[in-house]
C-alpha atoms as a PDB file:
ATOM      1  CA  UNK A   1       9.218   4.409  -8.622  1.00  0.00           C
ATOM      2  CA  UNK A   2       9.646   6.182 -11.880  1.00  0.00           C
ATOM      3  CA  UNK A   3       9.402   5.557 -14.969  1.00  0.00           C
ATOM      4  CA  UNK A   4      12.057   5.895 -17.638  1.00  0.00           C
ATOM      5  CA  UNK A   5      11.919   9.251 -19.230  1.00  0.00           C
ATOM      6  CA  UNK A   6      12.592   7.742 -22.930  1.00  0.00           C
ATOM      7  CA  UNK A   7       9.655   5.965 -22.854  1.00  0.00           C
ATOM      8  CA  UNK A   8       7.136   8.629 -21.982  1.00  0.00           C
ATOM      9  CA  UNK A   9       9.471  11.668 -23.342  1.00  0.00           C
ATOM     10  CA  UNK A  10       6.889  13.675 -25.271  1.00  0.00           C
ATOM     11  CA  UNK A  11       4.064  12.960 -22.127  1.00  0.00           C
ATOM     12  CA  UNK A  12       6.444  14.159 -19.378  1.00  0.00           C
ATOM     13  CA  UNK A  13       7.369  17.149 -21.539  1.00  0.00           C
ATOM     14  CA  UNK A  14       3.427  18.039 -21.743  1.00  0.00           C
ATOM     15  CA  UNK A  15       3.104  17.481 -17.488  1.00  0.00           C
ATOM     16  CA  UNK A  16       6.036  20.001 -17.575  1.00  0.00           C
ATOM     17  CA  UNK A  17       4.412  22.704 -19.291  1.00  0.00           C
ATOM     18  CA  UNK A  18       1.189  22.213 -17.639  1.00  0.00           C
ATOM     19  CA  UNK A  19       2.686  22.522 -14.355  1.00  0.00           C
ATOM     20  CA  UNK A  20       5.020  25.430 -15.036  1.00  0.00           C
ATOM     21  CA  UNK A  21       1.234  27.149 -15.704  1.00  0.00           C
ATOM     22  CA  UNK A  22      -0.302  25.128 -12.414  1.00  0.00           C
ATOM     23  CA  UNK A  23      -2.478  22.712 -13.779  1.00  0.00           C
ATOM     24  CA  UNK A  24      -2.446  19.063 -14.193  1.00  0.00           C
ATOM     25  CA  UNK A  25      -3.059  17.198 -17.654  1.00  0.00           C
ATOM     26  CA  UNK A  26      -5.436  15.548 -15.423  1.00  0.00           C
ATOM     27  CA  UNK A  27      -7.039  18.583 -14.571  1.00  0.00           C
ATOM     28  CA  UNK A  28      -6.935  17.956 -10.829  1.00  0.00           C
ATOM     29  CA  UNK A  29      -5.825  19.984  -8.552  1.00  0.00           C
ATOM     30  CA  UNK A  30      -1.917  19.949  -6.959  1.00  0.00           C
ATOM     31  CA  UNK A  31      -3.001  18.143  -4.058  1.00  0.00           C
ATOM     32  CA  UNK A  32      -6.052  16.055  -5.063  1.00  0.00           C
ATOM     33  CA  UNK A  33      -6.212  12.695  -5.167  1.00  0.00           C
ATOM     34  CA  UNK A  34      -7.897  10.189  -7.402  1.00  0.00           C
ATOM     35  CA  UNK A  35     -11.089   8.114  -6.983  1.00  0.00           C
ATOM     36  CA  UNK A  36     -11.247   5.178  -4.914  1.00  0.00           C
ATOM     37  CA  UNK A  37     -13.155   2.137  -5.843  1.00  0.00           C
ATOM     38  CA  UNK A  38     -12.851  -1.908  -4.843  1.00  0.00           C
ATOM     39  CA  UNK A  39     -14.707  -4.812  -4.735  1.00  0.00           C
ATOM     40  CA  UNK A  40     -14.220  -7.140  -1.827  1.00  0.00           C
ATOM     41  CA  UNK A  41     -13.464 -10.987  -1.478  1.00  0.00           C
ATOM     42  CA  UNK A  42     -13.033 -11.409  -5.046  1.00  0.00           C
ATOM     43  CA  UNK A  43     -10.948 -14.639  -4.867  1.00  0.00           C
ATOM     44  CA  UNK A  44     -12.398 -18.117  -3.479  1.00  0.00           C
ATOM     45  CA  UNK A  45      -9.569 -19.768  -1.844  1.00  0.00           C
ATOM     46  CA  UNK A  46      -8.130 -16.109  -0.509  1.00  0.00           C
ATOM     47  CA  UNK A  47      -8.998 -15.546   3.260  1.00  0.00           C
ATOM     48  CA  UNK A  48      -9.291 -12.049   2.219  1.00  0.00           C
ATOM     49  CA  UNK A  49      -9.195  -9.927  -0.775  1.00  0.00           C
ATOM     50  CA  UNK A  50     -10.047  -6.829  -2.942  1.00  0.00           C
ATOM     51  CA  UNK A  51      -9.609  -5.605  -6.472  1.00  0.00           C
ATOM     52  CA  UNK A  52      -8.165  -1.686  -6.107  1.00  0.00           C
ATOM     53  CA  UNK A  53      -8.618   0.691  -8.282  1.00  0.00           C
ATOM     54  CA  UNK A  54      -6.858   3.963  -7.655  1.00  0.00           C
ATOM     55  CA  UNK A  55      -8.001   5.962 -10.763  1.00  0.00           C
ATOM     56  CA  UNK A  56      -6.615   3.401 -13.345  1.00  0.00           C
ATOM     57  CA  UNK A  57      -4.421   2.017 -11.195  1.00  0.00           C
ATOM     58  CA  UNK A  58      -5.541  -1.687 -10.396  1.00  0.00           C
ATOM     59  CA  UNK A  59      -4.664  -4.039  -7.759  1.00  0.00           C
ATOM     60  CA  UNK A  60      -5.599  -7.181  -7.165  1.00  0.00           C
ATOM     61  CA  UNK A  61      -4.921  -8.473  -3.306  1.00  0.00           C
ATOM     62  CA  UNK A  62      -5.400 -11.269  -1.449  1.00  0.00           C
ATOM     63  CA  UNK A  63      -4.831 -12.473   2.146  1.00  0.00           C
ATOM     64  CA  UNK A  64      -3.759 -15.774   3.440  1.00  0.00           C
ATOM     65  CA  UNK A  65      -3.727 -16.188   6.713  1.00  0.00           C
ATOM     66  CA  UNK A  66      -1.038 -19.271   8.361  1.00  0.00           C
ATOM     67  CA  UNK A  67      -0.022 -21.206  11.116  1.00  0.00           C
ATOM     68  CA  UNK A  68       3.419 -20.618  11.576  1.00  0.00           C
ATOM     69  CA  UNK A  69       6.387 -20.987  14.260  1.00  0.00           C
ATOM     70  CA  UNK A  70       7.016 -17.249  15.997  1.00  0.00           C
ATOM     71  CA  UNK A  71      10.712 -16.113  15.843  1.00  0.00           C
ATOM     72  CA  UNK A  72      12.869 -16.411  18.982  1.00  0.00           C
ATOM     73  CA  UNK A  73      12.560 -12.811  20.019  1.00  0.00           C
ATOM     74  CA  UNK A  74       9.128 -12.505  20.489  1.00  0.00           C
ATOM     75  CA  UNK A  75       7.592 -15.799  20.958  1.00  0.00           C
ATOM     76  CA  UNK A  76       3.857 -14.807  21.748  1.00  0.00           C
ATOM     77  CA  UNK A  77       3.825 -12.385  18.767  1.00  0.00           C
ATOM     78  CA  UNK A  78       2.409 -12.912  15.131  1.00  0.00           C
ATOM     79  CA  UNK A  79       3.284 -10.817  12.015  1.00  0.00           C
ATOM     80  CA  UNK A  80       2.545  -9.681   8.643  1.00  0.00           C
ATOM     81  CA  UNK A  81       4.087 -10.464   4.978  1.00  0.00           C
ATOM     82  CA  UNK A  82       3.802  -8.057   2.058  1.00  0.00           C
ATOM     83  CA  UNK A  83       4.775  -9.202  -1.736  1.00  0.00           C
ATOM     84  CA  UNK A  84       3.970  -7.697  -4.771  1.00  0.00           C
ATOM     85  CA  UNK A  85       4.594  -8.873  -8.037  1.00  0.00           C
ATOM     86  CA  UNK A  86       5.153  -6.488 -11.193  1.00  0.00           C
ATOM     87  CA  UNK A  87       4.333  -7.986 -14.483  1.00  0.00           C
ATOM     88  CA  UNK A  88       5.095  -6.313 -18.063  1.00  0.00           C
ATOM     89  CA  UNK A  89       0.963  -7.372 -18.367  1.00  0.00           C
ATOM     90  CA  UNK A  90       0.820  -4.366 -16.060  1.00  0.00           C
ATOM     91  CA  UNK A  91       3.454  -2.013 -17.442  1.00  0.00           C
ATOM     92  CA  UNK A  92       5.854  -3.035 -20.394  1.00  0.00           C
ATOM     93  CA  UNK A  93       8.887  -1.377 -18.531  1.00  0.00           C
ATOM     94  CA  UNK A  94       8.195  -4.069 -15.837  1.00  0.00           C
ATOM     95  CA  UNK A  95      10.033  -7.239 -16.375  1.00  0.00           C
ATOM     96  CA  UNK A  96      10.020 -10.909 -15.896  1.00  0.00           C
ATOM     97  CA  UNK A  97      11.833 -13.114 -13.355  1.00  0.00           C
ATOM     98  CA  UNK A  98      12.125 -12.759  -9.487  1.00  0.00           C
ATOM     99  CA  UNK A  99      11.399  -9.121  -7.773  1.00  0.00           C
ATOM    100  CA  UNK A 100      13.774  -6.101  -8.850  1.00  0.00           C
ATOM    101  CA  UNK A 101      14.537  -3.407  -6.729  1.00  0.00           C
ATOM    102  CA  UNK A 102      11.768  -1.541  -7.436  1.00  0.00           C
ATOM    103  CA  UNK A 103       9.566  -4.513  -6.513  1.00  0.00           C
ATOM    104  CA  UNK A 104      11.703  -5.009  -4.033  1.00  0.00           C
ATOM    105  CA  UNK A 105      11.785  -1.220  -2.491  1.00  0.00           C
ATOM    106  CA  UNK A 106       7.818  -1.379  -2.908  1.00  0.00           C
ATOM    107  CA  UNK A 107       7.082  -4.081  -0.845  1.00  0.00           C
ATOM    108  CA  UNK A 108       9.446  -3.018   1.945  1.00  0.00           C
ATOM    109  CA  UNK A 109       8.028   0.851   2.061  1.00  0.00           C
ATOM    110  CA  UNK A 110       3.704  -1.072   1.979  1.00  0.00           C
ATOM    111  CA  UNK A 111       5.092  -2.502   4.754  1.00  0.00           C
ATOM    112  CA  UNK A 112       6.699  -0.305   7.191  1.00  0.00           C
ATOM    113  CA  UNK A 113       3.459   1.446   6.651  1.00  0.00           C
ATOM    114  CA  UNK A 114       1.575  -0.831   7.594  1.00  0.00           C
ATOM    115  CA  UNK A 115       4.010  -2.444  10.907  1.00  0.00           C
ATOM    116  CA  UNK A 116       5.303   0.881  12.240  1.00  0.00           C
ATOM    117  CA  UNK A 117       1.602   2.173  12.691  1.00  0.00           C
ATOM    118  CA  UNK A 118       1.122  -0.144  15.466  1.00  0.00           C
ATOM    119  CA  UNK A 119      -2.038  -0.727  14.438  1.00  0.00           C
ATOM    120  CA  UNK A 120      -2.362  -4.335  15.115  1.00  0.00           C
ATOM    121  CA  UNK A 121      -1.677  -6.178  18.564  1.00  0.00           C
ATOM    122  CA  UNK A 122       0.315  -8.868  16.968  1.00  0.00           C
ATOM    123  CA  UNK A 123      -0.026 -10.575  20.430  1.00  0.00           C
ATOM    124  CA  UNK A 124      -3.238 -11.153  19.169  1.00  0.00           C
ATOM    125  CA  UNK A 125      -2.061 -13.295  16.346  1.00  0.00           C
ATOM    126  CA  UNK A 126      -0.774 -15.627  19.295  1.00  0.00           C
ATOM    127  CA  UNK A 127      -1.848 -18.854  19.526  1.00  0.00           C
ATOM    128  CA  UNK A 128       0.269 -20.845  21.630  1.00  0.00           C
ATOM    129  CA  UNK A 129       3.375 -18.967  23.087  1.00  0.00           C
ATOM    130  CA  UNK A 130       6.478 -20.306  21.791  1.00  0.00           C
ATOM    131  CA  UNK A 131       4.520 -22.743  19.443  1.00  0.00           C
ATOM    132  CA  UNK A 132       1.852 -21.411  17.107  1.00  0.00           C
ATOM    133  CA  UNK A 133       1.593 -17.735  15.914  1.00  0.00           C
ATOM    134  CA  UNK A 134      -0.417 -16.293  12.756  1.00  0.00           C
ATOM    135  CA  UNK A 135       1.465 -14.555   9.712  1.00  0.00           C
ATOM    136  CA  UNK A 136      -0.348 -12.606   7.439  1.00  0.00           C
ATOM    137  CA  UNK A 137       0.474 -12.545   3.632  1.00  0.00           C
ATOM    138  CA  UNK A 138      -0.340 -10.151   1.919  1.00  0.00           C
ATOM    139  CA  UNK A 139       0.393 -10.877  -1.797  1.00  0.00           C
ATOM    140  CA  UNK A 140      -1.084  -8.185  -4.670  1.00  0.00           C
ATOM    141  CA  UNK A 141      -0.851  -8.080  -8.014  1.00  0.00           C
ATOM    142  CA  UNK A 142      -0.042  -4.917 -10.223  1.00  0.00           C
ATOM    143  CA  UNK A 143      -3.121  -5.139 -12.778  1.00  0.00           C
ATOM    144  CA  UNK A 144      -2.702  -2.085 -14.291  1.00  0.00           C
ATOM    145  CA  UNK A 145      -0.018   1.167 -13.787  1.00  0.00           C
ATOM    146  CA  UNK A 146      -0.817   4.062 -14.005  1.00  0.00           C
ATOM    147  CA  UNK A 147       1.509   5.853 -11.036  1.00  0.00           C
ATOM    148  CA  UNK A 148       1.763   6.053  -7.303  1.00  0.00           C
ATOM    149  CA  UNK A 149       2.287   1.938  -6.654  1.00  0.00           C
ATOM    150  CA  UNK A 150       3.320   2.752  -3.504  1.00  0.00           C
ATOM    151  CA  UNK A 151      -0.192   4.171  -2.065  1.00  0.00           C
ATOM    152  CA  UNK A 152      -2.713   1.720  -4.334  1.00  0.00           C
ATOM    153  CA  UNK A 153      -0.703  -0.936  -3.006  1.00  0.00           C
ATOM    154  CA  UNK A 154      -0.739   0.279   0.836  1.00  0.00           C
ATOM    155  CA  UNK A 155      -4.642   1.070   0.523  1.00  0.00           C
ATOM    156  CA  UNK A 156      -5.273  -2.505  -0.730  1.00  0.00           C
ATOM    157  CA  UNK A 157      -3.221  -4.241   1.342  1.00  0.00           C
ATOM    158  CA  UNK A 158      -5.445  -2.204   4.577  1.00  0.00           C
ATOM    159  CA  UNK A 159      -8.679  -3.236   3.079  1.00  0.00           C
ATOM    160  CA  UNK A 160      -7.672  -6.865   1.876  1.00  0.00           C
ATOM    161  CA  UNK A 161      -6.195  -7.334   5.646  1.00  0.00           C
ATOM    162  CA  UNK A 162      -9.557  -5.415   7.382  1.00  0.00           C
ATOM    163  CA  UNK A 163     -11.659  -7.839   5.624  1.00  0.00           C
ATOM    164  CA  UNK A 164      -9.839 -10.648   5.831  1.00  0.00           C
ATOM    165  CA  UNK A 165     -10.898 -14.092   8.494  1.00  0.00           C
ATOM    166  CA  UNK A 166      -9.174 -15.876  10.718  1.00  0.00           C
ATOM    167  CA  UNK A 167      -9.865 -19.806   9.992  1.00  0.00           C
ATOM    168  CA  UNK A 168     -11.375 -22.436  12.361  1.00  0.00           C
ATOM    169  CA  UNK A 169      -8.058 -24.286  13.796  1.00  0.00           C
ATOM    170  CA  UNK A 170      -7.978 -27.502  16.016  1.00  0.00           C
ATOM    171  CA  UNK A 171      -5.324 -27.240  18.614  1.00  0.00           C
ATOM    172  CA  UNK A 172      -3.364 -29.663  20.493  1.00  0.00           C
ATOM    173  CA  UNK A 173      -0.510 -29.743  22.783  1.00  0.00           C
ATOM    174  CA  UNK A 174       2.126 -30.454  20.054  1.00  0.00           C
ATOM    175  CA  UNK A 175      -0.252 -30.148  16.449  1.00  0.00           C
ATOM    176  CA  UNK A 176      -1.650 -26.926  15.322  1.00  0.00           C
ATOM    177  CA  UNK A 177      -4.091 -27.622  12.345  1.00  0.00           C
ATOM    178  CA  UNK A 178      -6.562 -25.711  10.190  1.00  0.00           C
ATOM    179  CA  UNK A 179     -10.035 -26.603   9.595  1.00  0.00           C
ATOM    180  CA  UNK A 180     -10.209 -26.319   5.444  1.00  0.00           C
ATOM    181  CA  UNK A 181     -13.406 -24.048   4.956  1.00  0.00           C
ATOM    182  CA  UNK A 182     -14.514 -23.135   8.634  1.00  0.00           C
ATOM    183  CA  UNK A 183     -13.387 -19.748   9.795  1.00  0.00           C
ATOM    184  CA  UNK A 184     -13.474 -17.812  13.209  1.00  0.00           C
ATOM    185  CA  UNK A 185     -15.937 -15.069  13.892  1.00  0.00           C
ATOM    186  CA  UNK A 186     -12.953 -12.379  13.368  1.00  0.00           C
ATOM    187  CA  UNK A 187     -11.103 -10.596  11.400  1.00  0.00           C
ATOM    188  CA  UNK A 188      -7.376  -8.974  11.008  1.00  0.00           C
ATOM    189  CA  UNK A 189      -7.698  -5.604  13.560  1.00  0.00           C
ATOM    190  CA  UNK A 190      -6.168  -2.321  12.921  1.00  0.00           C
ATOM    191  CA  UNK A 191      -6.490   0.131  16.037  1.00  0.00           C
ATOM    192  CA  UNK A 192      -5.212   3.068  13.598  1.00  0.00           C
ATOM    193  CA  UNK A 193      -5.537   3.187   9.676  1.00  0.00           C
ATOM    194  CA  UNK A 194      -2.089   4.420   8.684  1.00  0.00           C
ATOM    195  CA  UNK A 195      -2.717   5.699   4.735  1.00  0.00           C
ATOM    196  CA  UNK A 196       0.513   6.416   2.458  1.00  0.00           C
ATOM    197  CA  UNK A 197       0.748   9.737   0.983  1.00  0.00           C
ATOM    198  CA  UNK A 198       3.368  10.000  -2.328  1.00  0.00           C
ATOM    199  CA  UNK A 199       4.545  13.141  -3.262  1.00  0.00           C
ATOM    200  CA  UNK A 200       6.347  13.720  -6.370  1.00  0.00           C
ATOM    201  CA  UNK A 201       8.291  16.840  -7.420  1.00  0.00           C
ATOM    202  CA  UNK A 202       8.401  18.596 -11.454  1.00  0.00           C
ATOM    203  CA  UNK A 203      10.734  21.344 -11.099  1.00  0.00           C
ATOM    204  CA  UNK A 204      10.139  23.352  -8.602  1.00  0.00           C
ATOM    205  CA  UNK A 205       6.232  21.953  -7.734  1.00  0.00           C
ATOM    206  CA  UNK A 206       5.092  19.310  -5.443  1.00  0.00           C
ATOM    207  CA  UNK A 207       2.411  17.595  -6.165  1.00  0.00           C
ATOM    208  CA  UNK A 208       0.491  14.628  -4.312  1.00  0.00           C
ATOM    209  CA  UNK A 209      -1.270  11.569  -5.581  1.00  0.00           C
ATOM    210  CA  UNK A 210       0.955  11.391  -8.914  1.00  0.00           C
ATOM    211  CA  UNK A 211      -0.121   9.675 -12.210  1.00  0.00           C
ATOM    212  CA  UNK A 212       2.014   7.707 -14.448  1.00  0.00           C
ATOM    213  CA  UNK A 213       3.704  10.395 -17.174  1.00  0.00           C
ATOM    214  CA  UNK A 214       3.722  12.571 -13.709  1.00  0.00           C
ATOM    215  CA  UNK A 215       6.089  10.389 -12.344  1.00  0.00           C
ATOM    216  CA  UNK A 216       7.947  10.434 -15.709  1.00  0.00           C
ATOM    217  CA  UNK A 217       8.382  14.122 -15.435  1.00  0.00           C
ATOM    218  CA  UNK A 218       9.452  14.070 -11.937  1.00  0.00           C
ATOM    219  CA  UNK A 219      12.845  14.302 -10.439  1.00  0.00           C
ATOM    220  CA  UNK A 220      12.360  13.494  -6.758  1.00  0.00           C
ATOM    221  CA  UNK A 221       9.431  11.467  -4.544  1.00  0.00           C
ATOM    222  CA  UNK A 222       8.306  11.006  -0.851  1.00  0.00           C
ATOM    223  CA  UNK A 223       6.304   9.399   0.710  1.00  0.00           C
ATOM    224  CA  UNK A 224       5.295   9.639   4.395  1.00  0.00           C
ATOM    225  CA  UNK A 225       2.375   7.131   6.435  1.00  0.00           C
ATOM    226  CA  UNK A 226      -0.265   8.947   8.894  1.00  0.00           C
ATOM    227  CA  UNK A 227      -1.919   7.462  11.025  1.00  0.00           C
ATOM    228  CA  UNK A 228      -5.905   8.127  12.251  1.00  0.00           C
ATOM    229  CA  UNK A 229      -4.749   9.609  15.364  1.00  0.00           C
ATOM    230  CA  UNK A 230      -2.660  11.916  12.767  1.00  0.00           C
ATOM    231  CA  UNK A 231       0.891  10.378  14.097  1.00  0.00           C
ATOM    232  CA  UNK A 232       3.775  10.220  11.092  1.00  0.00           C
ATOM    233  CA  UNK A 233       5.170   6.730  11.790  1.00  0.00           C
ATOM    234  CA  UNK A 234       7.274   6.187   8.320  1.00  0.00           C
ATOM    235  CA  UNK A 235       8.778   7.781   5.631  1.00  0.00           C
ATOM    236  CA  UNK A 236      10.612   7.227   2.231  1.00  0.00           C
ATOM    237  CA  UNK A 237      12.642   9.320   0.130  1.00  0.00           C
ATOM    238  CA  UNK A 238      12.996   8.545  -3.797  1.00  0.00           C
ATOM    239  CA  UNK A 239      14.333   8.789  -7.050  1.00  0.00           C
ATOM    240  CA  UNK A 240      17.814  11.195  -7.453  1.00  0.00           C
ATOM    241  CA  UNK A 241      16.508  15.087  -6.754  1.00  0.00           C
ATOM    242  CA  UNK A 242      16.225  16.542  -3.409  1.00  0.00           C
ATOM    243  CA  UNK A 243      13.720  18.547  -1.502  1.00  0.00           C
ATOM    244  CA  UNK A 244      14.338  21.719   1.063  1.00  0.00           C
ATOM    245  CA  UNK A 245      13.502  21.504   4.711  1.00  0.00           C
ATOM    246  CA  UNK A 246      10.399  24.021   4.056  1.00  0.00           C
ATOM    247  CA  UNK A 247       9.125  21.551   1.447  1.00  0.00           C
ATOM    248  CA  UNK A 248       9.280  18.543   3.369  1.00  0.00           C
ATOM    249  CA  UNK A 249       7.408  20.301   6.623  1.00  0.00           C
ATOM    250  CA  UNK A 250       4.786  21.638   3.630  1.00  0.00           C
ATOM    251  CA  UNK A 251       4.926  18.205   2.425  1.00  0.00           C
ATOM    252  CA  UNK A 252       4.005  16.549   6.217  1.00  0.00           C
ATOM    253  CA  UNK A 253       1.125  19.104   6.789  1.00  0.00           C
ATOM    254  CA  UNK A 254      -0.586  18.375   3.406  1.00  0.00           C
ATOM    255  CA  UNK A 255      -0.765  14.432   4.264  1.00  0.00           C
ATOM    256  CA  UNK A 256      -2.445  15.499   8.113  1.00  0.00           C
ATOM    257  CA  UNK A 257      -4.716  17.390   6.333  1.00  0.00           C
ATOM    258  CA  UNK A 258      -5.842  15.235   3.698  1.00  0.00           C
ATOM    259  CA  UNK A 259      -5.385  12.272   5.985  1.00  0.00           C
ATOM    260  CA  UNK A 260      -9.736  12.709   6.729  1.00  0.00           C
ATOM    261  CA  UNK A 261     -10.383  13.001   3.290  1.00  0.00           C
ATOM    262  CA  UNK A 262      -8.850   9.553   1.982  1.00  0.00           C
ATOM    263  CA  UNK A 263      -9.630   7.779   4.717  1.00  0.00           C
ATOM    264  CA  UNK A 264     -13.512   8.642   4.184  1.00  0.00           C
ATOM    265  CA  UNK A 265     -12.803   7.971   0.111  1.00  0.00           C
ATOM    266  CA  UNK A 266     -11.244   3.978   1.695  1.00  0.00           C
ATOM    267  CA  UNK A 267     -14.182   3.594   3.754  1.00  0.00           C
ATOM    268  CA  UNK A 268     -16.794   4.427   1.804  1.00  0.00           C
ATOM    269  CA  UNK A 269     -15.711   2.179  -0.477  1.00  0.00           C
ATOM    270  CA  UNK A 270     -15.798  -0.891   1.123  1.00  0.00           C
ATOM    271  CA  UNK A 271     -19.047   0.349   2.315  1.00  0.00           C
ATOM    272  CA  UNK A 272     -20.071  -0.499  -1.226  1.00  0.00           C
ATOM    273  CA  UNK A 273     -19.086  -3.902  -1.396  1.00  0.00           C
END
């Protein structure tokens, strides 16, 4: 996702010159990322839900969690949902109406993170082979832009979904039915935390965690998912330049390596809730 050039021309002209001398306007460092922070079940009628902020990036997200009929192929399985809207409240490039491509592309990249991780046993979201499965949604809400959608979004959709609660149901043979304001004693399970790591490149330099006049400057992006036990299990390629083999293998060993690192910055802050 990046920005049109026009609108942030003299800002992505600065980001060049400071990173033809290595440094970021920012002043961070190539491959540091920004400060985490949320606050947790934030909306009342939301099974689940946090407001993200990813430097000043903000995301609101919130979980409901449904009865629904299971598709044919896998009748004793359960899934997950992903939408995110992009208002011009947000970002004024961002328009009105029903999702773009970029939304579009967004929501699809959150979550093949999130499903090709493997980290939930959506046999678990059974409830009645055949009959009665959960889905997930996952809907967030772009509060504020300031670069890298594609990670805020996947880090708030992980803690929205980790803290969200399964509710009460009452279960017949034929009738499936929630209990309005009664809820199970668990919540959605991840056996892995896959985290999204977005690359963008300025020239000839790579650098992670971009903000919004980065992504202006930029030419190319990617974006790869690790999991906890360090497995890559998705990637995306964006925008119209390229990248060499060597900077794509660079690219993979950065996100292993800082895998720890942003995992401990998501935890500890829904620690502070």
């Amino acid at each position: 996702m990046v920005i049109k050039m026009k609108e942030h021309f003299y800002e992505a002209e600065m980001v060049k010159q400071e990173i033809a001398e290595n440094k970021r306007l920012s002043k961070r460092g190539f491959l540091d990322t920004r400060d985490i922070s949320m606050e947790l079940n934030t909306l009342l009628n939301a099974d689940g839900s946090c407001i993200f902020t990813y430097g000043k990036t903000k995301i609101i997200a919130g979980v409901k969690i449904l009865i629904d009929k299971p598709y044919p192929d896998n009748p004793d399985e359960g899934s997950i949902s992903i939408g995110i809207e992009l208002s011009p409240m947000s970002d004024p490039s961002f328009g009105t109406g029903p999702p773009d491509e970029t939304s579009i592309e967004l929501s699809r990249v959150v979550d093949r993170a999130l499903r090709e991780s493997k980290g939930i046993d959506w046999k678990k979201l059974c409830i009645k082979e055949g009959k009665f499965v959960w889905m997930v949604y996952v809907d967030m809400y772009i509060m504020n832009n300031d670069g890298n959608l594609f990670d805020a979004c996947e880090y708030a959709a992980l803690a929205a979904m980790k803290n969200a609660r399964f509710p009460k149901i009452e279960l017949t043979e034929d009738t499936c039915t929630i209990v309005k304001g009664e809820y199970e004693n668990k919540v959605v399970e991840f056996t892995n935390d896959p985290l999204l790591f977005t690359f963008v490149k300025i020239d000839d330099k790579i650098i992670l965690d971009p903000e919004l006049v980065e992504e202006a400057a930029s030419n190319a992006r990617f974006s790869i998912a690790i999991t906890n036990d360090k497995k890559m299990v998705a990637i995306q390629k964006g925008a119209e330049g390229s990248f060499k083999i060597d900077e794509i293998k660079d690219i993979v060993s950065i996100a292993l390596k800082n895998y720890d690192v942003v995992h401990k910055k998501l935890m500890n802050a829904m620690k502070k809730k």
